[in-house]
Protein backbone atom coordinates (compact mmCIF):
# COMPACT_ATOMS: atom_id res chain seq x y z
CA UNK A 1 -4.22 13.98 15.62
CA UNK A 2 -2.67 12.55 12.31
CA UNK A 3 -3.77 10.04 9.82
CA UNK A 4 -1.78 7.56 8.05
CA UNK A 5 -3.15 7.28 4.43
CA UNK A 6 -1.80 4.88 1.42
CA UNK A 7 -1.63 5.63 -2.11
CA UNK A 8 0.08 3.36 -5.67
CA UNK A 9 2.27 5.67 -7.28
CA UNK A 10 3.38 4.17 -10.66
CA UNK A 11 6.22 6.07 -12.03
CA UNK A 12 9.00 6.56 -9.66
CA UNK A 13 10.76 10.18 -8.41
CA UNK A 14 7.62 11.84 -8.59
CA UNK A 15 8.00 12.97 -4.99
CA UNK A 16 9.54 12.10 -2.59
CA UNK A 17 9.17 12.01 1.03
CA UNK A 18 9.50 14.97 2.85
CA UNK A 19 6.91 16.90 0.37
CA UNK A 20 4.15 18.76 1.10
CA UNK A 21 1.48 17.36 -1.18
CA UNK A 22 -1.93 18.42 -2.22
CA UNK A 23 -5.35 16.40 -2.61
CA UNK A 24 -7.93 16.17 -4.49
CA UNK A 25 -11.39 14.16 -3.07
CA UNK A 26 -13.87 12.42 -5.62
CA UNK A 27 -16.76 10.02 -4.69
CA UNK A 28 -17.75 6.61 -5.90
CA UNK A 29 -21.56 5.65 -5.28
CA UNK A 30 -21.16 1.87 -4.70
CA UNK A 31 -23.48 -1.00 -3.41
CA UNK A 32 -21.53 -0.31 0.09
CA UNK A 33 -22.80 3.52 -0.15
CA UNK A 34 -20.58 6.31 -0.92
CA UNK A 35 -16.66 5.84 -0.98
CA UNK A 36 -14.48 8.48 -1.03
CA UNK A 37 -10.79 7.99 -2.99
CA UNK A 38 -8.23 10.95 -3.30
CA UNK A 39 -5.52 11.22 -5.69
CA UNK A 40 -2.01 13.27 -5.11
CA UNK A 41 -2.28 16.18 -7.30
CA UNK A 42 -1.55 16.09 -9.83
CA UNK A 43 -2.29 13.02 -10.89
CA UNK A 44 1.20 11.35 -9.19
CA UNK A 45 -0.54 8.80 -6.87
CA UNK A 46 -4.27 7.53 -5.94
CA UNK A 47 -5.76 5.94 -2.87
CA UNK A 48 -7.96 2.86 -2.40
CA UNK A 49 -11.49 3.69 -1.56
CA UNK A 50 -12.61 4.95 1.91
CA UNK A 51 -15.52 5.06 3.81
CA UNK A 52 -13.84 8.00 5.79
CA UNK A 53 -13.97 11.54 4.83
CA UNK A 54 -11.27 13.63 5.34
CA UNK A 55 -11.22 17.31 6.75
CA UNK A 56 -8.23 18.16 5.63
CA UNK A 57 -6.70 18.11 1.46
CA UNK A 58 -3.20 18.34 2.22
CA UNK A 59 -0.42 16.30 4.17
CA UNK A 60 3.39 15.37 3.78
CA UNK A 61 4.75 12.42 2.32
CA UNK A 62 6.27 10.00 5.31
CA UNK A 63 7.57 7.25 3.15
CA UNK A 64 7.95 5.87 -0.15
CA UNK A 65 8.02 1.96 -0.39
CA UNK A 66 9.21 0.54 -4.09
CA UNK A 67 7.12 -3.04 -5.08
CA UNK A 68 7.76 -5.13 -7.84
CA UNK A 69 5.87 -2.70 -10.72
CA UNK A 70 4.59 0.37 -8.39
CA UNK A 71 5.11 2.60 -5.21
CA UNK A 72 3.48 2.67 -1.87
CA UNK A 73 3.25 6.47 -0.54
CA UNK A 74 2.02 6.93 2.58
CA UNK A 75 1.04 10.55 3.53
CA UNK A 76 0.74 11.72 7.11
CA UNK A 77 -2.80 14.09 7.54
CA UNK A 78 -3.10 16.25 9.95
CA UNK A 79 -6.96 16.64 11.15
């Protein structure tokens, strides 16, 4: 089964899709508990904060959507 996941690129032709990408997890102790956030190495593109771990730190990019000042790149996870 596959996962979806978002991250905000913000310089353009970093990757594109197509690419095998790597991640990297970190952890943010909140009021909600721990969150989990992972950032495209290196350093191209982070996530918003999830309550859902993943198994898996590595995925292909599926699409790359251009908004006014950033980029939406959603990664396809295999778990």
């Amino acid at each position: 089964m596959a996962r979806e996941m978002e991250f905000r690129m913000e310089r353009d032709g970093l990757i594109q899709a197509g690419d095998h990408v790597e991640l990297k997890e970190d952890t943010a102790n909140t009021m909600a508990g721990i969150m989990y956030y992972y950032t495209i190495k290196d350093a191209i593109a982070m996530s918003n904060n999830t309550k859902k771990k993943l198994h898996r730190f590595d995925g292909t990019v599926k699409s790359i959507e251009a908004s006014e000042s950033y980029w939406t790149v959603t990664v396809e996870i295999e778990e």
